[in-house]
PDB file of N, CA and C in Angstrom:
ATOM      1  N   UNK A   1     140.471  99.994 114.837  1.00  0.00           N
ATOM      2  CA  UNK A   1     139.764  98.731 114.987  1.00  0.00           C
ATOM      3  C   UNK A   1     138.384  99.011 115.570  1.00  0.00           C
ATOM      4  N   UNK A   2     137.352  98.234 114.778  1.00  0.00           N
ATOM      5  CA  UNK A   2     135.955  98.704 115.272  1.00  0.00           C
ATOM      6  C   UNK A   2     135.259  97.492 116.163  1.00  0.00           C
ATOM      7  N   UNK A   3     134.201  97.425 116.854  1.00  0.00           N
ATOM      8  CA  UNK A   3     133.769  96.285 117.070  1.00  0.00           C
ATOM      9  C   UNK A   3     132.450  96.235 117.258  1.00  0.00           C
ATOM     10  N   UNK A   4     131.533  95.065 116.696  1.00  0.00           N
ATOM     11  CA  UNK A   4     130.106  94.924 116.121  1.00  0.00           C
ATOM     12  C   UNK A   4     129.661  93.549 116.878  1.00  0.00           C
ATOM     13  N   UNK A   5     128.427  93.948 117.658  1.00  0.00           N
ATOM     14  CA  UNK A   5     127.745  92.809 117.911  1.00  0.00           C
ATOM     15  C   UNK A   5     126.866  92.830 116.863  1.00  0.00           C
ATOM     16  N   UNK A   6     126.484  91.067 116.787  1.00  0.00           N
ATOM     17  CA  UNK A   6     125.913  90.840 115.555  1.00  0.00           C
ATOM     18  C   UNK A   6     124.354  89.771 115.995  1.00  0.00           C
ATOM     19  N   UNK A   7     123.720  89.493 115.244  1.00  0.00           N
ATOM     20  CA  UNK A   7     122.321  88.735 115.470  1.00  0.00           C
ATOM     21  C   UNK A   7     122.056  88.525 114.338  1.00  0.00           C
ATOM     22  N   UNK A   8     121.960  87.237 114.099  1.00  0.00           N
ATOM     23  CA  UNK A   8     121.493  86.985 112.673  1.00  0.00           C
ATOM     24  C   UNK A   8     119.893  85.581 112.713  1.00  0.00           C
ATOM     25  N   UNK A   9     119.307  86.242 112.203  1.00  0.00           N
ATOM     26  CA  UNK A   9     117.921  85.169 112.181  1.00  0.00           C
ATOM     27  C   UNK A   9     117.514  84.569 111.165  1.00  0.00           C
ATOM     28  N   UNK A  10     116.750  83.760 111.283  1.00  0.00           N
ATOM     29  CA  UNK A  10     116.794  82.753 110.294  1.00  0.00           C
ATOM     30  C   UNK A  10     116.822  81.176 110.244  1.00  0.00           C
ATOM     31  N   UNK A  11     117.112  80.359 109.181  1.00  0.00           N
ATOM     32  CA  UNK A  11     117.475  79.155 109.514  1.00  0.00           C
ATOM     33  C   UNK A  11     118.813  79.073 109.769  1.00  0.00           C
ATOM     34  N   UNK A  12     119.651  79.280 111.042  1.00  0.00           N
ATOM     35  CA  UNK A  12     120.988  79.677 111.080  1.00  0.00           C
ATOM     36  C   UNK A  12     121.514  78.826 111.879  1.00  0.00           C
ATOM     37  N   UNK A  13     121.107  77.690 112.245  1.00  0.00           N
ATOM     38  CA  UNK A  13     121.483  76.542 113.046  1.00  0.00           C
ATOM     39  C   UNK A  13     121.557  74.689 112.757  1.00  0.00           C
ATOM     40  N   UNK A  14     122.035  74.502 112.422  1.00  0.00           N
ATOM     41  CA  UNK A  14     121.937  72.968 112.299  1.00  0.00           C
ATOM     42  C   UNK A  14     122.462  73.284 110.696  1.00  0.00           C
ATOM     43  N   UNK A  15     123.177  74.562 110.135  1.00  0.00           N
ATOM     44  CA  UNK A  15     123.562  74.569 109.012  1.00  0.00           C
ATOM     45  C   UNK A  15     125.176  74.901 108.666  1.00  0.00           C
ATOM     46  N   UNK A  16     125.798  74.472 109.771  1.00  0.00           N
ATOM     47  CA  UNK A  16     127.265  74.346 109.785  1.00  0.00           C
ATOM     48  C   UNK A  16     127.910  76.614 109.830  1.00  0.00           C
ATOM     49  N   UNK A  17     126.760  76.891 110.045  1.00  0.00           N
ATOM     50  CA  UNK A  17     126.901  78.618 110.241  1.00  0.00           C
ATOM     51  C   UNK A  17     128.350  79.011 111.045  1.00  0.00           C
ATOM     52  N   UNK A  18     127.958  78.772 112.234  1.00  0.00           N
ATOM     53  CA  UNK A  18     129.566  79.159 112.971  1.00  0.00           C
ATOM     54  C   UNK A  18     130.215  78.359 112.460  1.00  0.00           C
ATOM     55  N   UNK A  19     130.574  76.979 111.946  1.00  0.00           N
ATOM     56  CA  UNK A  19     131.504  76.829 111.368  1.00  0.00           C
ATOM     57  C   UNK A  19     132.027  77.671 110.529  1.00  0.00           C
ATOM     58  N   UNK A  20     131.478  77.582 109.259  1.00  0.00           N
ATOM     59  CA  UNK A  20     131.947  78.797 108.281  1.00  0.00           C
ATOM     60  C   UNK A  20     131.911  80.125 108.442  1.00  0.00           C
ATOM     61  N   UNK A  21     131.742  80.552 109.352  1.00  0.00           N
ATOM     62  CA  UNK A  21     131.317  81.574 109.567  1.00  0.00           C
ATOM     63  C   UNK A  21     133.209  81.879 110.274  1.00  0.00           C
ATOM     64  N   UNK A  22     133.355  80.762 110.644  1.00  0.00           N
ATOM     65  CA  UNK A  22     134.518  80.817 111.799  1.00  0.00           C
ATOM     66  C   UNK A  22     136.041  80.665 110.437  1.00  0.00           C
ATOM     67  N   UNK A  23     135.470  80.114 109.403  1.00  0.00           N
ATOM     68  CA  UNK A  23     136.761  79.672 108.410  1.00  0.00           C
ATOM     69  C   UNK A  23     136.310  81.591 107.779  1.00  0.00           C
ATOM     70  N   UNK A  24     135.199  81.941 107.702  1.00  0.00           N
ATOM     71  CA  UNK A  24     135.519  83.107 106.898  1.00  0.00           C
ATOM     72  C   UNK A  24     135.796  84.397 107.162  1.00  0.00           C
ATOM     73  N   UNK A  25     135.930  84.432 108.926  1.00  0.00           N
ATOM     74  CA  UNK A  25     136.671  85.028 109.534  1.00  0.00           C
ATOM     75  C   UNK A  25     137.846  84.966 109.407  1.00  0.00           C
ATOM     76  N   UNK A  26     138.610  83.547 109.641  1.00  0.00           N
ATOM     77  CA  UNK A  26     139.597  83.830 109.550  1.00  0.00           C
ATOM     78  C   UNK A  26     140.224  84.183 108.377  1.00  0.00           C
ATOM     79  N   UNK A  27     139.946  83.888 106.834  1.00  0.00           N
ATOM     80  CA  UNK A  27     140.105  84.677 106.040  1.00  0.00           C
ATOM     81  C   UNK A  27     140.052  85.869 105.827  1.00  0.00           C
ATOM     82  N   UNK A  28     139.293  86.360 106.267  1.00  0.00           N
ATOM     83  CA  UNK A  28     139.288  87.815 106.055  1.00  0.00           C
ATOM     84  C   UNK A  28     140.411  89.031 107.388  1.00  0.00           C
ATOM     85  N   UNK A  29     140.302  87.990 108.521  1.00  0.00           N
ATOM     86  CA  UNK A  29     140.470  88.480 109.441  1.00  0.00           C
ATOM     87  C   UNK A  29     140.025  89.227 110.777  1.00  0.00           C
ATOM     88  N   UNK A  30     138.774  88.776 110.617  1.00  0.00           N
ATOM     89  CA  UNK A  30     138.139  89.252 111.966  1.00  0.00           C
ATOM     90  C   UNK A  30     138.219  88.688 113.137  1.00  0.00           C
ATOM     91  N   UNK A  31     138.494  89.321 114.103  1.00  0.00           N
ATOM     92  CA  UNK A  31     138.453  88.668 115.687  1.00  0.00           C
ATOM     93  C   UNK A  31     137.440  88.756 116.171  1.00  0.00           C
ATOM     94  N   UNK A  32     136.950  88.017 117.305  1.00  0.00           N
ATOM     95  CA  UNK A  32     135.845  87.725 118.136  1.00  0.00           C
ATOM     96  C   UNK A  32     135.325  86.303 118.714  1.00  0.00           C
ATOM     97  N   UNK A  33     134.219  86.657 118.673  1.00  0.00           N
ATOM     98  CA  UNK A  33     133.455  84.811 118.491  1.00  0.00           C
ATOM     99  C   UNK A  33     132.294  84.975 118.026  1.00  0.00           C
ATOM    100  N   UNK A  34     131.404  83.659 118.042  1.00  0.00           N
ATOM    101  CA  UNK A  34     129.853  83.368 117.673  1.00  0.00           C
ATOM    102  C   UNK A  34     129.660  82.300 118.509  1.00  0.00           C
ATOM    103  N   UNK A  35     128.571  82.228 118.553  1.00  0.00           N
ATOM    104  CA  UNK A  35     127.594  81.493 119.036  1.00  0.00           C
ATOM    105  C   UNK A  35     126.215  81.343 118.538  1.00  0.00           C
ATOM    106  N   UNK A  36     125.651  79.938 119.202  1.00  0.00           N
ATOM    107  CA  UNK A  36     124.328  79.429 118.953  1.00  0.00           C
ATOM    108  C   UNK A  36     123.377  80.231 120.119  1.00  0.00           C
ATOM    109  N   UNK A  37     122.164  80.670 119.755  1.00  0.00           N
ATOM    110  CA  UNK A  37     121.526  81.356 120.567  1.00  0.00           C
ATOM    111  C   UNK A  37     119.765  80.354 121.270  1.00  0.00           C
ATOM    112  N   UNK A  38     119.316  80.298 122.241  1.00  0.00           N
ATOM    113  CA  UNK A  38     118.511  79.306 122.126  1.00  0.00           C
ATOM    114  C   UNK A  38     117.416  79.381 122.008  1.00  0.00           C
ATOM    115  N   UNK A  39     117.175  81.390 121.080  1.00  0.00           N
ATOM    116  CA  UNK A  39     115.802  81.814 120.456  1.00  0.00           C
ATOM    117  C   UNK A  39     116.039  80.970 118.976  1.00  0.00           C
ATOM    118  N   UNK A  40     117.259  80.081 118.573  1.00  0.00           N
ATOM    119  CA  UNK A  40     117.450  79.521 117.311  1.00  0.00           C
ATOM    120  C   UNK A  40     118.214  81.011 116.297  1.00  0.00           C
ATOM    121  N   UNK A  41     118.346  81.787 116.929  1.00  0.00           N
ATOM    122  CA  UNK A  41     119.205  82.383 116.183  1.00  0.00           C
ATOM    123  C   UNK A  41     120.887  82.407 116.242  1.00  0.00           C
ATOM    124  N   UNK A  42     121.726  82.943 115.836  1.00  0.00           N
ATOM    125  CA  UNK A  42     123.628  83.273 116.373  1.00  0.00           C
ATOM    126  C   UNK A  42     123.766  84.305 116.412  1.00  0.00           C
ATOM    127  N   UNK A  43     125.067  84.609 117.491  1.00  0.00           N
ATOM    128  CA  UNK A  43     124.907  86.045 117.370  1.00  0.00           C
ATOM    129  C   UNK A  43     126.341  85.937 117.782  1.00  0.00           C
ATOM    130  N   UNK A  44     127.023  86.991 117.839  1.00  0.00           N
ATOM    131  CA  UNK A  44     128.950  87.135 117.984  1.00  0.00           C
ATOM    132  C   UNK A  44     129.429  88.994 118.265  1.00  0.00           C
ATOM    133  N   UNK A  45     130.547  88.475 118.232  1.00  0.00           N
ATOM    134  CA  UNK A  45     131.417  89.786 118.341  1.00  0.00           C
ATOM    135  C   UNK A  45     131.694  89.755 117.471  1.00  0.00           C
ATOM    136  N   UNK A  46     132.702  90.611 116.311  1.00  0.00           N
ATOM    137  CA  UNK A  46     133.028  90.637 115.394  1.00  0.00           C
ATOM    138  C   UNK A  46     134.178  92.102 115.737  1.00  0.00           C
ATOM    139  N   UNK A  47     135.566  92.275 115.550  1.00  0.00           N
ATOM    140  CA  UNK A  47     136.052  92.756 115.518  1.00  0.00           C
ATOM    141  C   UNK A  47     136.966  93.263 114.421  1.00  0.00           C
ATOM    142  N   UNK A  48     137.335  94.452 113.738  1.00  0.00           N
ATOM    143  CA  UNK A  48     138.398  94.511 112.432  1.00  0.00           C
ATOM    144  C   UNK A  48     138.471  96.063 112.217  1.00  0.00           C
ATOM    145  N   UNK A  49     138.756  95.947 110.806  1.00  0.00           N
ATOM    146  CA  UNK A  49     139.015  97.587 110.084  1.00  0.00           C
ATOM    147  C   UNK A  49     137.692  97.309 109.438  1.00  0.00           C
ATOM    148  N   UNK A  50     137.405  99.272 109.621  1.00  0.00           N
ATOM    149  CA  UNK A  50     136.200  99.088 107.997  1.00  0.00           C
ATOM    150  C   UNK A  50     135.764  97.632 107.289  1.00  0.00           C
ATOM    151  N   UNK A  51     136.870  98.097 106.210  1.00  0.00           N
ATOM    152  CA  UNK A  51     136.848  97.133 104.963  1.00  0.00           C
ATOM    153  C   UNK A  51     136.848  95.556 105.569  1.00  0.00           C
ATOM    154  N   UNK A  52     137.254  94.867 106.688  1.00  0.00           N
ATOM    155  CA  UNK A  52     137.216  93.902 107.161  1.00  0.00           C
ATOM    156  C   UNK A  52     135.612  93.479 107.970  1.00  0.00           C
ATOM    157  N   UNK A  53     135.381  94.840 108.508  1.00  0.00           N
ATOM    158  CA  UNK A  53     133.608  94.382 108.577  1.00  0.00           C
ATOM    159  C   UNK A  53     132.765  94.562 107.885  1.00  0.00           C
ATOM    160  N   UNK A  54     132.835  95.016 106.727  1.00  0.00           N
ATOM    161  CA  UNK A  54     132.028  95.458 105.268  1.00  0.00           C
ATOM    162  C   UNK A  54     132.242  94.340 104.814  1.00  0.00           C
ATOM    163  N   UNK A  55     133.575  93.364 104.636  1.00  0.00           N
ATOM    164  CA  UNK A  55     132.839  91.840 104.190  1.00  0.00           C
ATOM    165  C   UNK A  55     132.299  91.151 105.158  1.00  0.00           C
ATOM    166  N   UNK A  56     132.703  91.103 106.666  1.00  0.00           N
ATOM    167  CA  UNK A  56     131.829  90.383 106.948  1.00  0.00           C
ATOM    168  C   UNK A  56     130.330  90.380 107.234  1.00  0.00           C
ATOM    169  N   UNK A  57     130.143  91.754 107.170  1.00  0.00           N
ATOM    170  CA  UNK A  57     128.700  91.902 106.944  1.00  0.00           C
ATOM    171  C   UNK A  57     127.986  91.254 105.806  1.00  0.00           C
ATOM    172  N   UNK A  58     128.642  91.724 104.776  1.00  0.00           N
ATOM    173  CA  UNK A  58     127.909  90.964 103.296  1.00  0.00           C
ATOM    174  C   UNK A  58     128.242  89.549 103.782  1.00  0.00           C
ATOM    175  N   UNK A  59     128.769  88.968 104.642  1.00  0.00           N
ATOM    176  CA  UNK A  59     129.123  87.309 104.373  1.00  0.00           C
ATOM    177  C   UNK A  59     127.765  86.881 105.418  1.00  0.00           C
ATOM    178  N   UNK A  60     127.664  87.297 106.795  1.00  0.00           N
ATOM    179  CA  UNK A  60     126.437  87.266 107.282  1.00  0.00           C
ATOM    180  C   UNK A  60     125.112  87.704 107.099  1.00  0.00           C
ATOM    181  N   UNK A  61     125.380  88.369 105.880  1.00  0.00           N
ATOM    182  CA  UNK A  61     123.866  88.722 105.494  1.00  0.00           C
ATOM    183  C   UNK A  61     123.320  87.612 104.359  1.00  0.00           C
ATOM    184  N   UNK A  62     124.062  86.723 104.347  1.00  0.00           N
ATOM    185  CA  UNK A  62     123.900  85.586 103.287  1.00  0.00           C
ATOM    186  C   UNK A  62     124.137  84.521 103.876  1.00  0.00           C
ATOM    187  N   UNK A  63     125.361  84.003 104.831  1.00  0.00           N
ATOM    188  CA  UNK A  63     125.337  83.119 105.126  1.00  0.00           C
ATOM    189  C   UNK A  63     126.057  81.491 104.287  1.00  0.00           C
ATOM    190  N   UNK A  64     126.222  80.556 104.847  1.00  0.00           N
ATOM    191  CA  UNK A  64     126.280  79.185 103.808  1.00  0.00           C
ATOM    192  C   UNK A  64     124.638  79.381 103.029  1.00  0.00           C
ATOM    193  N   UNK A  65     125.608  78.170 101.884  1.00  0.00           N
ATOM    194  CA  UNK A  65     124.544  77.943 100.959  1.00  0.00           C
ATOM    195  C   UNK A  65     123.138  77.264 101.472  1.00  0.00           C
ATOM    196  N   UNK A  66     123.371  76.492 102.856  1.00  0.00           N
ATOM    197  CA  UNK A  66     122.423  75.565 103.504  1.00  0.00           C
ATOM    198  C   UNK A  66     121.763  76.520 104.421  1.00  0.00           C
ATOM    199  N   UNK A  67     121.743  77.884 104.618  1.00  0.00           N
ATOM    200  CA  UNK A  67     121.020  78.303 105.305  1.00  0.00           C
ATOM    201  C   UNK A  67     120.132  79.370 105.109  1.00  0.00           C
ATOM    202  N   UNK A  68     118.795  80.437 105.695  1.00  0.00           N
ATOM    203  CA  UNK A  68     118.377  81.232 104.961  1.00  0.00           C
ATOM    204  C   UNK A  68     118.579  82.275 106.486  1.00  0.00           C
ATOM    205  N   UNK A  69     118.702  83.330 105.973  1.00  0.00           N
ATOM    206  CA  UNK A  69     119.031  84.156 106.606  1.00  0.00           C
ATOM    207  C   UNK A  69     117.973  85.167 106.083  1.00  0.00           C
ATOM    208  N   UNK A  70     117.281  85.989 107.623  1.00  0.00           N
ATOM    209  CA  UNK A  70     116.195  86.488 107.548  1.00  0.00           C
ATOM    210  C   UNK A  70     116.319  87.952 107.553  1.00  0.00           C
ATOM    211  N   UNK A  71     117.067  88.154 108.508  1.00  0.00           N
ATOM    212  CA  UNK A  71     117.631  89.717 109.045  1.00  0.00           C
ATOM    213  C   UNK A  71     118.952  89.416 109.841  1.00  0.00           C
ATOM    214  N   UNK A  72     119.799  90.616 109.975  1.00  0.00           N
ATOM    215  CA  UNK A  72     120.721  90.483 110.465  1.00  0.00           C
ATOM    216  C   UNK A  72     121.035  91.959 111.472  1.00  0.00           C
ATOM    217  N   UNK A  73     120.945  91.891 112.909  1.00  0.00           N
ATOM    218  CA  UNK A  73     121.040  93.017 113.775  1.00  0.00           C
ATOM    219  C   UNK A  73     122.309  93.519 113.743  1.00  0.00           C
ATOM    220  N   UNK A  74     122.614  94.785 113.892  1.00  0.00           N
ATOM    221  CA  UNK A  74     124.048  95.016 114.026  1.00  0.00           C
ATOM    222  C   UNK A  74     124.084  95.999 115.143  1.00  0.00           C
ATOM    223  N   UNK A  75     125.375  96.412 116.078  1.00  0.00           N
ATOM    224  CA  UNK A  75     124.926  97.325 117.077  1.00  0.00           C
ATOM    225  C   UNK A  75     126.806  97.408 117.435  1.00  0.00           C
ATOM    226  N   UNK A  76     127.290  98.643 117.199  1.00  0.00           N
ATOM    227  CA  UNK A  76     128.860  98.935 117.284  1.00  0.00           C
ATOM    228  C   UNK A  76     128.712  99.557 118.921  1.00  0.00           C
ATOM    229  N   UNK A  77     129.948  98.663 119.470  1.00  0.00           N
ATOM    230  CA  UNK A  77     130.032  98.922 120.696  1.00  0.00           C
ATOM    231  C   UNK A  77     131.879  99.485 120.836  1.00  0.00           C
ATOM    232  N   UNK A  78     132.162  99.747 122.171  1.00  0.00           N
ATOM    233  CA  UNK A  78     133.771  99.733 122.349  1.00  0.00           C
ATOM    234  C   UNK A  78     134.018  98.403 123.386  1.00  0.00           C
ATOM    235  N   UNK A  79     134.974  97.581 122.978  1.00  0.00           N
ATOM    236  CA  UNK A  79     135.469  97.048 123.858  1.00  0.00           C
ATOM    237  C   UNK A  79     136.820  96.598 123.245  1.00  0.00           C
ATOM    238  N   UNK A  80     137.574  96.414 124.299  1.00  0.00           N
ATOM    239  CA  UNK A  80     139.097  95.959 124.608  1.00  0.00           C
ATOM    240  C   UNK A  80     139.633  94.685 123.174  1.00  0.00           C
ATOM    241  N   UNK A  81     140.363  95.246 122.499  1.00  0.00           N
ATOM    242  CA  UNK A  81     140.783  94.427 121.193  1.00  0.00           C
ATOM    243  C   UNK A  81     141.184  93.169 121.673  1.00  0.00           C
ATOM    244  N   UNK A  82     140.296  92.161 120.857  1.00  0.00           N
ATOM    245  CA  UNK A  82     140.280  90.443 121.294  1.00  0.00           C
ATOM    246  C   UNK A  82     141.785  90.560 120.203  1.00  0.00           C
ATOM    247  N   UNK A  83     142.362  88.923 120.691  1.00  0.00           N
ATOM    248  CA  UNK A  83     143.605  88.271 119.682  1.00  0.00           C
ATOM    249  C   UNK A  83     143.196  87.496 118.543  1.00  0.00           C
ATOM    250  N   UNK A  84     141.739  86.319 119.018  1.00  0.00           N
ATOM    251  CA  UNK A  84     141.300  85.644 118.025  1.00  0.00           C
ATOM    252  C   UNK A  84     140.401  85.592 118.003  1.00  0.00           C
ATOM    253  N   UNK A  85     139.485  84.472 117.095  1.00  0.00           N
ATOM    254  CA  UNK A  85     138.020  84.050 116.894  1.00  0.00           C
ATOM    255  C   UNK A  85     138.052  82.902 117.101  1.00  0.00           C
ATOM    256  N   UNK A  86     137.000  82.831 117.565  1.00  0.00           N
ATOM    257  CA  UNK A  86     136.483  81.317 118.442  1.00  0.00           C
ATOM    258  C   UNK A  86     134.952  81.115 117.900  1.00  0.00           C
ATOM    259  N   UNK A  87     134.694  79.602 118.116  1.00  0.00           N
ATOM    260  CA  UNK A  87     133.482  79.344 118.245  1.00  0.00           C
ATOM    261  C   UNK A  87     132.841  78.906 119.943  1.00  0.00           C
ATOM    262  N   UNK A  88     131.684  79.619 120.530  1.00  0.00           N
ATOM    263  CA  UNK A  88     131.580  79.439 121.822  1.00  0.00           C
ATOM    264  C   UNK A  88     130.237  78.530 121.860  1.00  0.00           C
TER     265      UNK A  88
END
């Protein structure tokens, strides 16, 4: 299990982002959370296998259809395996 802080910029707020962001976690299966940031960007934990953060990367590098996404930071850290995902 790996785990990725994330930063994503852009128009990434007022566009239902952590919501979906939070349904396409749980599809796929990633643990962590997200949040609204109050430079107007989100940013989260993201926890999984490989193949479980390889989609969610491609899913945050795009985003909902209502939003534009500019860049997306990534930065793999160690910490203690979360149970779920939340929105904070």
């Amino acid at each position: 299990m790996k785990s990725i802080l994330f930063k994503v910029v852009g128009k990434v707020q007022e566009v239902f982002f952590r919501k979906t962001s939070f349904e396409k976690a749980l599809e796929i299966g990633i643990k962590g959370w997200i949040r609204n940031e109050l430079d107007g960007s989100v940013c989260g934990l993201a926890q999984g296998s490989d193949i479980q953060l390889d989609l969610w990367k491609a899913w945050l590098d795009s985003g909902p259809k209502e939003s534009e996404v500019e860049y997306v930071e990534y930065k793999e850290i160690e910490i203690d395996q979360m149970d779920y995902f939340e929105i904070r």
